[in-house]
Protein backbone atom coordinates (compact mmCIF):
# COMPACT_ATOMS: atom_id res chain seq x y z
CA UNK A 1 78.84 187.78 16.74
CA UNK A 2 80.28 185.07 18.73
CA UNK A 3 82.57 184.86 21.94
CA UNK A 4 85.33 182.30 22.24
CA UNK A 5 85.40 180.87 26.12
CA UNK A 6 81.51 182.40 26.11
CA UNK A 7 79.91 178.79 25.90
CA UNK A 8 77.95 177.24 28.21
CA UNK A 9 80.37 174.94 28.99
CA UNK A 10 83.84 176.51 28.78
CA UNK A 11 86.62 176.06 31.22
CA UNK A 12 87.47 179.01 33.42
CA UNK A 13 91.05 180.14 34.89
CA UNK A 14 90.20 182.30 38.19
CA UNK A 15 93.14 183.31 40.90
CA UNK A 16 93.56 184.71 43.58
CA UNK A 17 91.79 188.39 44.09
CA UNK A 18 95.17 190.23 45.32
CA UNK A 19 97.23 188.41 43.01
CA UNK A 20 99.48 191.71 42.39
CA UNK A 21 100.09 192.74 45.76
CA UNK A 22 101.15 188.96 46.82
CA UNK A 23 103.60 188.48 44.30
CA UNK A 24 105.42 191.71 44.42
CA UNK A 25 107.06 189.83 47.23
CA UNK A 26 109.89 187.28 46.83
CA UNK A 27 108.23 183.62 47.12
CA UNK A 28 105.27 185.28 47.59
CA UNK A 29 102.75 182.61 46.30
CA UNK A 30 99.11 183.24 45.08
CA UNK A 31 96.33 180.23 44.17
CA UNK A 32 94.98 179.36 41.02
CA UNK A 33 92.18 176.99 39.52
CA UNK A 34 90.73 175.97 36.19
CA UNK A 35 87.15 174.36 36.51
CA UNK A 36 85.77 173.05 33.27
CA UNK A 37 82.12 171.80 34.01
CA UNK A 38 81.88 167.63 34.47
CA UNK A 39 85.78 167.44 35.23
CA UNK A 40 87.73 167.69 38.95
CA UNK A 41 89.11 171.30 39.61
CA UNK A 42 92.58 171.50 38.41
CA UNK A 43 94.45 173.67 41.19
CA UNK A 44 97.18 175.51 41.42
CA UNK A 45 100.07 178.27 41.94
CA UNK A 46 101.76 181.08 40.84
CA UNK A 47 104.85 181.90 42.71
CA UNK A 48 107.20 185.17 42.48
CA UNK A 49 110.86 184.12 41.95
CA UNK A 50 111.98 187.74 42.35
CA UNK A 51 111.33 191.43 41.02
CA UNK A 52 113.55 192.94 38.08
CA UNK A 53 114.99 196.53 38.33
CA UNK A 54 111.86 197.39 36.23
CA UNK A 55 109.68 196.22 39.06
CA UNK A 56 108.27 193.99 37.00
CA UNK A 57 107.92 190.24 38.88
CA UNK A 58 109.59 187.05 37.81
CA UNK A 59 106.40 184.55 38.27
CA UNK A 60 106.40 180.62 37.85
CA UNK A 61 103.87 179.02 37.62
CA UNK A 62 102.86 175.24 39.14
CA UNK A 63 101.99 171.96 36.80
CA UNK A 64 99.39 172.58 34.64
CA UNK A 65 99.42 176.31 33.96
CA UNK A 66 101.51 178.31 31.63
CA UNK A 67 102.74 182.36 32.60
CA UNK A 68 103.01 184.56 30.14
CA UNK A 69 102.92 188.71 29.37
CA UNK A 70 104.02 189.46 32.83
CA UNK A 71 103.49 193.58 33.27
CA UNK A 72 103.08 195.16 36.98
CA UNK A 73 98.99 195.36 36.58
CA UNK A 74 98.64 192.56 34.72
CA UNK A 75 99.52 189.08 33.71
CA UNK A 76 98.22 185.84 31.12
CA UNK A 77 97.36 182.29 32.60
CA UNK A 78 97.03 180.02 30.54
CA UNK A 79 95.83 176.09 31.06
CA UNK A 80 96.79 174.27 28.01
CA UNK A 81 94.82 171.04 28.73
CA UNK A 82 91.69 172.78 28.51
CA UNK A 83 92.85 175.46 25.92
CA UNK A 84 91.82 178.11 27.87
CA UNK A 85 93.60 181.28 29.22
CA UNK A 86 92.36 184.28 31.24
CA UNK A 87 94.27 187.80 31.94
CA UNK A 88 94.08 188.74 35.51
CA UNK A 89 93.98 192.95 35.67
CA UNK A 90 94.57 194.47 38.89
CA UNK A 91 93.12 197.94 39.35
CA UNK A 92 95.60 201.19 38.39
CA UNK A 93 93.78 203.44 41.13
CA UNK A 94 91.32 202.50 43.72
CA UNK A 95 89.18 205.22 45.44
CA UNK A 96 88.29 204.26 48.96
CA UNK A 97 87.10 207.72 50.61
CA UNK A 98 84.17 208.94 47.84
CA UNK A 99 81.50 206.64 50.01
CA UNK A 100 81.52 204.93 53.06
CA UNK A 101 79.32 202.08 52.58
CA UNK A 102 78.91 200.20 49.81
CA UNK A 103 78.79 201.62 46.26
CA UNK A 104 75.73 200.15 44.01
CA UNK A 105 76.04 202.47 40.78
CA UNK A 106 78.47 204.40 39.01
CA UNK A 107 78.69 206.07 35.36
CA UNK A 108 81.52 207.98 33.96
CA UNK A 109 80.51 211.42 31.85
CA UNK A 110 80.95 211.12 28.14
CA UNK A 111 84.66 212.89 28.29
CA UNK A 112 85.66 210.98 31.16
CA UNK A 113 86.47 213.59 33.48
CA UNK A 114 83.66 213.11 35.87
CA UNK A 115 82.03 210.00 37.54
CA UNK A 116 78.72 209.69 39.59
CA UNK A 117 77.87 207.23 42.31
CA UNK A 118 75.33 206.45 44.44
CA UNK A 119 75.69 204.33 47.70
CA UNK A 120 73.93 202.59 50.95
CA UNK A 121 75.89 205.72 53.44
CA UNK A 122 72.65 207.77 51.69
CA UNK A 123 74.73 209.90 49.37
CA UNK A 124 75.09 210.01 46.00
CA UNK A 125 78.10 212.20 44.72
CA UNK A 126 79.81 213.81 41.64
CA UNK A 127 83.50 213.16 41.56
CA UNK A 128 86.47 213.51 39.09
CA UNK A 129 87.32 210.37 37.58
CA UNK A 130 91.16 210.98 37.59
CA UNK A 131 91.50 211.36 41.74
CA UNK A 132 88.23 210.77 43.07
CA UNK A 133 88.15 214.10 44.48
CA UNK A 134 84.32 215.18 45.28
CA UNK A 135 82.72 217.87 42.99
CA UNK A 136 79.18 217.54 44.32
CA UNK A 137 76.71 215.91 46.57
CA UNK A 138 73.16 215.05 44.92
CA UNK A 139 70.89 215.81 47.83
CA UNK A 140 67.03 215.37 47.59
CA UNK A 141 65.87 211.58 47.21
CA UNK A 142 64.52 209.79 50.51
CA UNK A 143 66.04 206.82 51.28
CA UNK A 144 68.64 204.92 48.86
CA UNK A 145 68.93 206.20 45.39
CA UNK A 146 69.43 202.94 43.05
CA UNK A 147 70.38 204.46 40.03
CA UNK A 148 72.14 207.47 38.13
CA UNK A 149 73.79 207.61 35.16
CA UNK A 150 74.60 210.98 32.96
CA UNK A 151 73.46 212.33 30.06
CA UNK A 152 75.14 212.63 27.45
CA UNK A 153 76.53 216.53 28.06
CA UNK A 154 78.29 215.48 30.61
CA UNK A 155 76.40 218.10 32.76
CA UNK A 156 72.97 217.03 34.30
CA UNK A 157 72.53 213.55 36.35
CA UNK A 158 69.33 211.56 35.91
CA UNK A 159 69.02 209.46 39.37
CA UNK A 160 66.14 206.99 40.18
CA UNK A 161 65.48 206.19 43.87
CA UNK A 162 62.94 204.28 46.01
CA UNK A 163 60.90 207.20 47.15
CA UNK A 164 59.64 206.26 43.19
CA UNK A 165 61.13 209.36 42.44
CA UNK A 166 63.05 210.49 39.02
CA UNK A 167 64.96 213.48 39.41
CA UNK A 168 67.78 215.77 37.15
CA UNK A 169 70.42 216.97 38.27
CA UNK A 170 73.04 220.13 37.35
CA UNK A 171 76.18 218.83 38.11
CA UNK A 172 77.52 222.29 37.80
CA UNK A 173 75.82 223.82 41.58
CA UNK A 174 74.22 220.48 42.30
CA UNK A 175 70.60 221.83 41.74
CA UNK A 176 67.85 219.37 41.13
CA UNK A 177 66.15 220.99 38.12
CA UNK A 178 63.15 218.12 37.81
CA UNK A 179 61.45 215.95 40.11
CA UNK A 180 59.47 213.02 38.29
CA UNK A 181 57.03 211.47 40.10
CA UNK A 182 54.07 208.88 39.09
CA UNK A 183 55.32 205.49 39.70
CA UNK A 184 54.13 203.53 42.64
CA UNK A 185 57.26 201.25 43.56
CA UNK A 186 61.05 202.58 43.95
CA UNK A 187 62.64 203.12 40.31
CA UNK A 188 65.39 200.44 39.50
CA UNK A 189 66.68 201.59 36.57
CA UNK A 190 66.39 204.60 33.86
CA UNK A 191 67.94 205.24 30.17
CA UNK A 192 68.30 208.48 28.40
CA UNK A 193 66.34 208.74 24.67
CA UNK A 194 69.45 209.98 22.38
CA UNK A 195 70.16 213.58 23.99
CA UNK A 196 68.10 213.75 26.07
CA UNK A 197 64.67 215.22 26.28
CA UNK A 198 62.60 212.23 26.71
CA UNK A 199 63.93 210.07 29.43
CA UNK A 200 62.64 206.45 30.83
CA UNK A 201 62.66 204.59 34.36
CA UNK A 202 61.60 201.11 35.27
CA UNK A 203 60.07 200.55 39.15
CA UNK A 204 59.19 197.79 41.33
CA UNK A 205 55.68 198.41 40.02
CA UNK A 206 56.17 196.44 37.36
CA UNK A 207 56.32 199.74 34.97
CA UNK A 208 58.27 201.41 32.57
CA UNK A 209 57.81 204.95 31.66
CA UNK A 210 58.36 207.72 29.14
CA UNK A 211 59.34 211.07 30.77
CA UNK A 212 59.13 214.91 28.97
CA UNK A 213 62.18 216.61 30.86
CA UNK A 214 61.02 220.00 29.20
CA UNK A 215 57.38 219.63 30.70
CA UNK A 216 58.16 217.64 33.52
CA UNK A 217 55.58 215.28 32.61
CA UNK A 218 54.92 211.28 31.91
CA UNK A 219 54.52 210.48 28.09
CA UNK A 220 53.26 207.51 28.69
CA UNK A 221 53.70 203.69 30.01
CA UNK A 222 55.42 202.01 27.86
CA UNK A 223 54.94 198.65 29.77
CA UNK A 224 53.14 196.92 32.30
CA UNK A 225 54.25 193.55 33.09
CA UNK A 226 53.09 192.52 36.50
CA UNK A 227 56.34 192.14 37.57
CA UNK A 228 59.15 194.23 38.44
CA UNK A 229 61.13 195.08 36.01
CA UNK A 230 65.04 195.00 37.45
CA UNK A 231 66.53 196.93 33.86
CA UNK A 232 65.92 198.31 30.96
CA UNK A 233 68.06 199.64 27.76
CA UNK A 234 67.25 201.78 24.68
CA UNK A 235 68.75 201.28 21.34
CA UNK A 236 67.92 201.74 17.62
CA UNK A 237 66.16 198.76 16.20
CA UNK A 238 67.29 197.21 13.22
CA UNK A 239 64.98 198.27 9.83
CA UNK A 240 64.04 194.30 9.25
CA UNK A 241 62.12 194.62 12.93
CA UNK A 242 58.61 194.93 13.04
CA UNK A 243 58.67 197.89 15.79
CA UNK A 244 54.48 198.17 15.53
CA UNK A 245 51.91 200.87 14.92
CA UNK A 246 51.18 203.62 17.68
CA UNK A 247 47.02 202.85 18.51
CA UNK A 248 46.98 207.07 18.61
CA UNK A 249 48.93 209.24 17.56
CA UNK A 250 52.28 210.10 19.44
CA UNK A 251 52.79 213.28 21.15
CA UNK A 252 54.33 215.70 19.31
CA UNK A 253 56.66 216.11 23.02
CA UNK A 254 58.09 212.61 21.75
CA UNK A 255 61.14 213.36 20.17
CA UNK A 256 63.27 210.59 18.85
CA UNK A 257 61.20 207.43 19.91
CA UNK A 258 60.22 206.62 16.45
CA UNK A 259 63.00 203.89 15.39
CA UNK A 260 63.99 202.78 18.94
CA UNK A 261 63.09 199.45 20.76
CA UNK A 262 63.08 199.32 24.79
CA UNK A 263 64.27 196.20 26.17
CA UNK A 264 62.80 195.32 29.61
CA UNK A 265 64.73 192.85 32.10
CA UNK A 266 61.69 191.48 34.18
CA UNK A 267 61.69 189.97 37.48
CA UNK A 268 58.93 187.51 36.53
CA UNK A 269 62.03 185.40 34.33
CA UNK A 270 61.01 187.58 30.90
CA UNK A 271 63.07 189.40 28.81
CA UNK A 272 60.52 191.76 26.76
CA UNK A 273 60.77 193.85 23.71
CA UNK A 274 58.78 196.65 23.35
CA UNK A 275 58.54 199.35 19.96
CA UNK A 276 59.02 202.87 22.03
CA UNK A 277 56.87 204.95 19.90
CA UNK A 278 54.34 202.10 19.52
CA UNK A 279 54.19 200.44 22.82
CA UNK A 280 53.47 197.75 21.06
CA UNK A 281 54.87 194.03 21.82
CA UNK A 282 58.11 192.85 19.78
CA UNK A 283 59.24 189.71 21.22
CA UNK A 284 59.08 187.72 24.81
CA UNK A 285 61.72 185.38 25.95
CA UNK A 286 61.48 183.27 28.61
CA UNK A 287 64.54 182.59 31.04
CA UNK A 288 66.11 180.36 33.19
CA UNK A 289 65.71 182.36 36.26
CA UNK A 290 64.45 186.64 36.80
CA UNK A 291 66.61 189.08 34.82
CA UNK A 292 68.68 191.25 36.40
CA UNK A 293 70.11 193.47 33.40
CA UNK A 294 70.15 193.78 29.54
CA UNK A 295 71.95 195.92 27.12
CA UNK A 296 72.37 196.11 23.08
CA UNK A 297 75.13 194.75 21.39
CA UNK A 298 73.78 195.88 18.14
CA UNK A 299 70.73 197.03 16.18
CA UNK A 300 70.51 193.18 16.41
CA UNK A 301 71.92 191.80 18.95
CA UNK A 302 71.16 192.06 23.03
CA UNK A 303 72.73 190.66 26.45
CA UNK A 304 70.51 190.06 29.10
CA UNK A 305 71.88 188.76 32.16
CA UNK A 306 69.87 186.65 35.13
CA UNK A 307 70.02 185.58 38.59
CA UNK A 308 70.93 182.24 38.41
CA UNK A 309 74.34 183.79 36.20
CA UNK A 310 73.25 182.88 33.08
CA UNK A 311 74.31 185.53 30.29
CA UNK A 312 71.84 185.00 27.28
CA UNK A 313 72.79 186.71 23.85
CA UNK A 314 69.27 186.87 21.51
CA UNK A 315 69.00 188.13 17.77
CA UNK A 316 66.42 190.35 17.52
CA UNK A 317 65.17 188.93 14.87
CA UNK A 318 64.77 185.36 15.86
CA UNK A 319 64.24 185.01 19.88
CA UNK A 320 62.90 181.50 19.83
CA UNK A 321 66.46 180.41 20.65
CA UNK A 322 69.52 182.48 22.17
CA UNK A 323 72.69 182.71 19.81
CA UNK A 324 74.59 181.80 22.95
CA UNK A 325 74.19 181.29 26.54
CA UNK A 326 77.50 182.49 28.81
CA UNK A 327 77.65 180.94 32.19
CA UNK A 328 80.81 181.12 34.42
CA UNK A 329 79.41 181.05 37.60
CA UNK A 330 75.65 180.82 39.06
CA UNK A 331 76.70 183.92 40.72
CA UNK A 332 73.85 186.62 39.84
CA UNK A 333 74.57 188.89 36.31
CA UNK A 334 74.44 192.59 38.25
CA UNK A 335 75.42 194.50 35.22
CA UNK A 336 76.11 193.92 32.04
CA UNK A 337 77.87 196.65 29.77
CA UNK A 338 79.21 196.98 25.59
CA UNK A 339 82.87 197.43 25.59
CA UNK A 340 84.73 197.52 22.35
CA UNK A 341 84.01 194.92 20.35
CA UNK A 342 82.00 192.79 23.20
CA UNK A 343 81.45 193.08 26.47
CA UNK A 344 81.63 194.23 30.48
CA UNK A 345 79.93 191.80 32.90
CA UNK A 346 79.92 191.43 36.90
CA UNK A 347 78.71 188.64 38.72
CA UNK A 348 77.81 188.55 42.38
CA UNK A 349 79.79 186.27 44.66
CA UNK A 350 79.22 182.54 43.76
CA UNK A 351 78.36 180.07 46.90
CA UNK A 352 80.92 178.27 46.26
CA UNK A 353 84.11 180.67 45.18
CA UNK A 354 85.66 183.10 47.48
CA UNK A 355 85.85 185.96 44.57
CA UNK A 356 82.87 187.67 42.81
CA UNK A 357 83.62 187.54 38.48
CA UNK A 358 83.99 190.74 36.60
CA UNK A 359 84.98 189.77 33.07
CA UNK A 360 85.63 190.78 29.65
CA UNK A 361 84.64 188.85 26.30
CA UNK A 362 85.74 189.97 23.26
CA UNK A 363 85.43 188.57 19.37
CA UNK A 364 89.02 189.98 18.53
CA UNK A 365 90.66 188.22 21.83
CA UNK A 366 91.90 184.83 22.49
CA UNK A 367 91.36 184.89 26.07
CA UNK A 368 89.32 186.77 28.62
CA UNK A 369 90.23 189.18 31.10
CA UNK A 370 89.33 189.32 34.75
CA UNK A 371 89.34 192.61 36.73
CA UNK A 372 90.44 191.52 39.64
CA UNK A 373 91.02 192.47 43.35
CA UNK A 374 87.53 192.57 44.69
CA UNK A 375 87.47 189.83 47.34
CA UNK A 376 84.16 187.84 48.68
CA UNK A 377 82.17 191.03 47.47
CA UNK A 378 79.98 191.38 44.36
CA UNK A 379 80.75 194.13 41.72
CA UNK A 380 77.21 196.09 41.48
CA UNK A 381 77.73 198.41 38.25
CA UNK A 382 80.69 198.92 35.60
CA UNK A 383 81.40 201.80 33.90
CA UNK A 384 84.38 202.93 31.03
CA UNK A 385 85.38 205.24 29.10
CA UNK A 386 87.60 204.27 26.12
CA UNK A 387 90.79 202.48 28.03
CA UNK A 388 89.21 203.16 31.38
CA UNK A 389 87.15 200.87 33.37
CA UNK A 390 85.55 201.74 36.81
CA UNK A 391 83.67 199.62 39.12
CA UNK A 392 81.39 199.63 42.46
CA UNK A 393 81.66 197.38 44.80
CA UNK A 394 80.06 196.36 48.11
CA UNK A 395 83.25 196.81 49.74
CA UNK A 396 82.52 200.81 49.35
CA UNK A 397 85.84 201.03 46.89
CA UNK A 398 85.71 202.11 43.47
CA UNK A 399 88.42 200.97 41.10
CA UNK A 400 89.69 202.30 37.77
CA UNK A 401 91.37 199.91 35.37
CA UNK A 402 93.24 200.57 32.58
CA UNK A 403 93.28 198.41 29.46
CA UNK A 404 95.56 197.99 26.42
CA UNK A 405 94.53 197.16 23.08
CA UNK A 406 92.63 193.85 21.99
């Protein structure tokens, strides 16, 4: 699996952040730029010319770049000298009244109807992911909660907070049904073990854990690393992996851990594999800078994302080099997610660009797409659901995209 405009060194198209909302106006004029690493910045402009009856903008653009699939969310920019092209997507709904500080996690329910967020106002809430209208408010962690996600129902919450506290949640009367507790160090991230009655959480402890939800008990550490350990993810290993043999034998409360490998974003600039069932080491690669986030592309393939913006894609099977490295900024990777037939990334905001990055790579597309309208503040978490995209952002907004086919 390879992504065109993933290398290293590919050019990147990036505009203006309220692109849409500029040229709805007549001469309204919005900036662009194509920076290819080792070269001078090409810059330049797209201005609106006028808006048809179908309300649909006529857009030029300046020397240099090329216009093209015009729609009112959306529109292609291409730079021919560098034979690159981005889509710019502008957000269908944005939901500015769920939080009122910043948003740093968000998941969508299986079905799509609901989402979850947590935030830096103290709240984490239930919401429906068509108006943003508030269902429920999670109450019970002290101080920030850093992560939820749901399970796969579609009717409990896990959420991991820096009281070190794991909790579940019925999203139905907004009971917390089990309180974890046994790390030393807030939790930072957690996954769910298929449907759901073993869960894990990683902590500032440098940790990562195996949870009975049943029992309310620990399982198990599945790692210590010395080192904090930002993210984790939980897939099926491939059968050519050597996942390791458990030292004693599991607990018979372990229920589908036997085939699975956890991947553990460290803080210390390691990406680890570990066998789940084993605990035993399956690879160690080294970084350019601390990881941030990791997710499977594959029963082979992995993303891991790190500080310093590099995006590293790793067989499995062979670690000793990545298939590909991804940089388009040295913005921090905050989240990396698998969308179709690829991938979900955001970046923080880059030093030296006004607008944070959240991007889409995909094998079956000639170009990549941008969701855009975030301005100077970093996209935290992404979340979809088929054609539906949602993000949280430090500007306390979450926005839903829609996307069209590949």
């Amino acid at each position: 699996m390879h992504f065109r405009g993933g290398a290293a060194m590919a050019a990147t198209v990036r505009g203006q952040s309220d692109w849409h909302q500029v040229l709805r106006r007549n001469e309204g004029e919005a900036w662009l730029s194509c920076r290819s690493p080792g070269k001078s910045t090409l810059y330049g402009s797209l201005t609106c010319q006028g808006v048809g009856s179908d309300g649909i903008p006529e857009i030029s653009a300046s020397e240099g770049f090329v216009v093209s699939e015009i729609t009112k969310k959306s529109i292609l920019i291409s730079c021919p000298h560098e034979n690159t092209s981005t889509k710019f997507l502008a957000p269908y709904t944005s939901f500015c009244r769920i939080h009122q500080k910043s948003v740093t996690c968000i998941d969508i329910s299986s079905g799509g109807g609901l989402g979850v967020s947590t935030s830096t106002d103290g709240t984490m809430k239930v919401w429906q992911a068509a108006n943003g209208e508030i269902r429920r408010q999670l109450e019970g962690h002290v101080y920030d909660v850093n992560c939820c996600r749901f399970f796969p129902s579609g009717l409990v919450v896990l959420s991991g907070g820096m009281d070190a506290q794991l909790k579940i949640w019925s999203v139905e009367d907004a009971s917390c049904a089990v309180t974890f507790k046994g790390h030393r160090g807030g939790i930072l991230d957690t996954a769910i073990v298929d449907r759901g009655r073993n869960v894990l959480s990683s902590s500032r402890d440098g940790t990562a854990r195996l949870w009975d939800c049943g029992k309310s008990a620990c399982l198990g550490v599945i790692a210590d690393c010395g080192s904090p350990v930002n993210g984790i993810a939980v897939g099926v290993a491939d059968n050519s992996l050597n996942l390791g043999t458990p030292e004693r034998a599991p607990s018979e409360r372990e229920i589908g851990t036997e085939d699975k490998i956890l991947l553990l974003a460290r803080e210390d600039k390691k990406l680890q594999g570990v066998g789940l069932q084993s605990r035993q080491p399956v690879f160690l690669f080294v970084g350019s800078d601390a990881f941030n986030c990791c997710t499977f592309l594959s029963s082979v393939y992995l993303l891991a994302g790190t500080q310093d913006g590099n995006i590293y894609q790793l067989d499995m099977r062979n670690t000793t080099a990545p298939v590909q490295v991804i940089h388009r900024s040295g913005a921090p990777v905050l989240s990396l997610l698998p969308y179709r037939d690829g991938f979900i990334a955001s970046q923080g905001s880059p030093r030296d660009l006004v607008v944070p990055i959240v991007f889409i790579l995909q094998s079956c597309s000639l170009y990549t797409i941008d969701l855009t309208e975030a301005d100077c503040d970093p996209v935290y978490k992404v979340a979809a659901c088929e054609k539906e995209i949602y993000t949280c952002c430090r500007d306390g907004i979450v926005r839903r995209y829609q996307l069209s086919n590949c």
